[in-house]
Protein backbone atom coordinates (compact mmCIF):
# COMPACT_ATOMS: atom_id res chain seq x y z
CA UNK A 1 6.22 10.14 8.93
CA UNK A 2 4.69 8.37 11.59
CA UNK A 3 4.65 10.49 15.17
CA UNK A 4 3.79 9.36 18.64
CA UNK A 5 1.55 12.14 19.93
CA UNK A 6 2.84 14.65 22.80
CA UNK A 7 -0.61 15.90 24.75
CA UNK A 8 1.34 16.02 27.97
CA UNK A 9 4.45 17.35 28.79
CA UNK A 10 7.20 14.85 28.87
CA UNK A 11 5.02 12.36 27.82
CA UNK A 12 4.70 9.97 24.80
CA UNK A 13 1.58 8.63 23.36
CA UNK A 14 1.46 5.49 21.56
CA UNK A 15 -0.21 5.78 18.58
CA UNK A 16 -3.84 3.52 17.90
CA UNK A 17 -1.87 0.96 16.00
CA UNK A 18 1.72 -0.63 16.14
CA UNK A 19 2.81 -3.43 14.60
CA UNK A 20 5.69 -5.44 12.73
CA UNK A 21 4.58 -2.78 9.60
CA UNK A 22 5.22 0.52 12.23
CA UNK A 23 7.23 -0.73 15.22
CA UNK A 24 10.58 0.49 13.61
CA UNK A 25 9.32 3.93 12.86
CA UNK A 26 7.48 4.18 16.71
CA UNK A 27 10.56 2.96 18.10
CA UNK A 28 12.97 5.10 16.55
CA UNK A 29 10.25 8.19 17.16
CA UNK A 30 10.23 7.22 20.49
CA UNK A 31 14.15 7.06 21.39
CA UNK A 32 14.33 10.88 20.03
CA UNK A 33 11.61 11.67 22.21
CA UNK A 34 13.25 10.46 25.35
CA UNK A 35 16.54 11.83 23.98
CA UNK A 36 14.59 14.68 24.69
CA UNK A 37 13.65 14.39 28.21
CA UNK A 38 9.86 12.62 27.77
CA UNK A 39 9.70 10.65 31.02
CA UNK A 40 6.46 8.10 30.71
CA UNK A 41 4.23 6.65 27.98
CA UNK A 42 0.38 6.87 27.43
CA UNK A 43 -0.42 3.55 26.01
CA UNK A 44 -4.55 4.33 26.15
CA UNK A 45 -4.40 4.71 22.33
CA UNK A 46 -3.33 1.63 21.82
CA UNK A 47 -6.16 -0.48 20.08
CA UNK A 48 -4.33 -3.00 17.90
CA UNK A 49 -0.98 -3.98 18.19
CA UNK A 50 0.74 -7.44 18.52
CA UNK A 51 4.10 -8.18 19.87
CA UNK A 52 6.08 -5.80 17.79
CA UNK A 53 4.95 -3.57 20.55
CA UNK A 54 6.89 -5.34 23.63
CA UNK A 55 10.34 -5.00 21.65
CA UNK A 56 9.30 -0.84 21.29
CA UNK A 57 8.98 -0.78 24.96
CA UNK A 58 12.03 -2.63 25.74
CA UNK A 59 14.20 -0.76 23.22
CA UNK A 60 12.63 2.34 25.40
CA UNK A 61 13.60 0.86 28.40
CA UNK A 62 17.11 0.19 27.47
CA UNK A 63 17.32 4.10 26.89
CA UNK A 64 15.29 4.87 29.97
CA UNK A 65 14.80 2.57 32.30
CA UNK A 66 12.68 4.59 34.54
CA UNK A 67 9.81 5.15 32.58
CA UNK A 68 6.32 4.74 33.35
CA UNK A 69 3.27 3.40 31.55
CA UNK A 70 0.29 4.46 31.64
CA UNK A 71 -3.15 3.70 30.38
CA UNK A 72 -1.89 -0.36 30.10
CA UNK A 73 -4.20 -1.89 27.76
CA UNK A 74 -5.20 -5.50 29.41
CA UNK A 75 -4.24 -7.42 26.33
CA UNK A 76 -0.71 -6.08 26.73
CA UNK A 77 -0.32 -6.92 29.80
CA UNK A 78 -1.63 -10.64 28.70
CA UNK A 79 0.74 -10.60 25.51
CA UNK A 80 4.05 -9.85 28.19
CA UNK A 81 3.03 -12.49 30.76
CA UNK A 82 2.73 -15.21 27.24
CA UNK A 83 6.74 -13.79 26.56
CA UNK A 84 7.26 -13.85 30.28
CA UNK A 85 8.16 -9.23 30.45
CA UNK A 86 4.72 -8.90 32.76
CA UNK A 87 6.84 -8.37 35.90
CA UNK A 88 9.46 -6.31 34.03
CA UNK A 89 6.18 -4.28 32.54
CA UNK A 90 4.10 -3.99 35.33
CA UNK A 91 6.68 -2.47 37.36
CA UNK A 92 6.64 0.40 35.16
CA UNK A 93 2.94 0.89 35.59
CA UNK A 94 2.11 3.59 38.05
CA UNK A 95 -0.55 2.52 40.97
């Protein structure tokens, strides 16, 4: 079984690789995470991924909407400007 690490404290950590083979398994990993109280995401793992990983985050979202992002890869935030979700994304990214 796939899991999305837990370093921090109410944190999630993506894991190095998500795709359209994985995305259903980090997703669903994910929403029992937050079910249990993890309030952000580490996405600095992320290496290779392509736009399975934008519906992840949104499904996250939808269960959370106040969680933050951080370690943004710049190619993710590239892949949600192409499907128009960088201002939704970036808002979740911490300054």
């Amino acid at each position: 079984m796939l899991r999305c690490r837990k370093p921090n404290k109410g944190m999630i950590t993506l894991p190095a690789i998500v795709n359209h083979q994985n995305a259903k398994e980090v997703c669903e990993t994910g929403i029992l995470q937050i079910k249990n109280h993890e309030k952000s995401i580490d996405a600095s793992s992320l290496e290779e991924f392509d736009s399975s990983i934008l519906a992840v985050l949104l499904a996250w979202f939808r269960v959370k909407s106040d969680m933050e992002i951080h370690g943004f890869p710049q190619k993710l935030q590239v892949l949600a400007k192409v499907y128009g979700l960088e201002e939704l994304l970036t808002l979740k990214v911490p300054q």
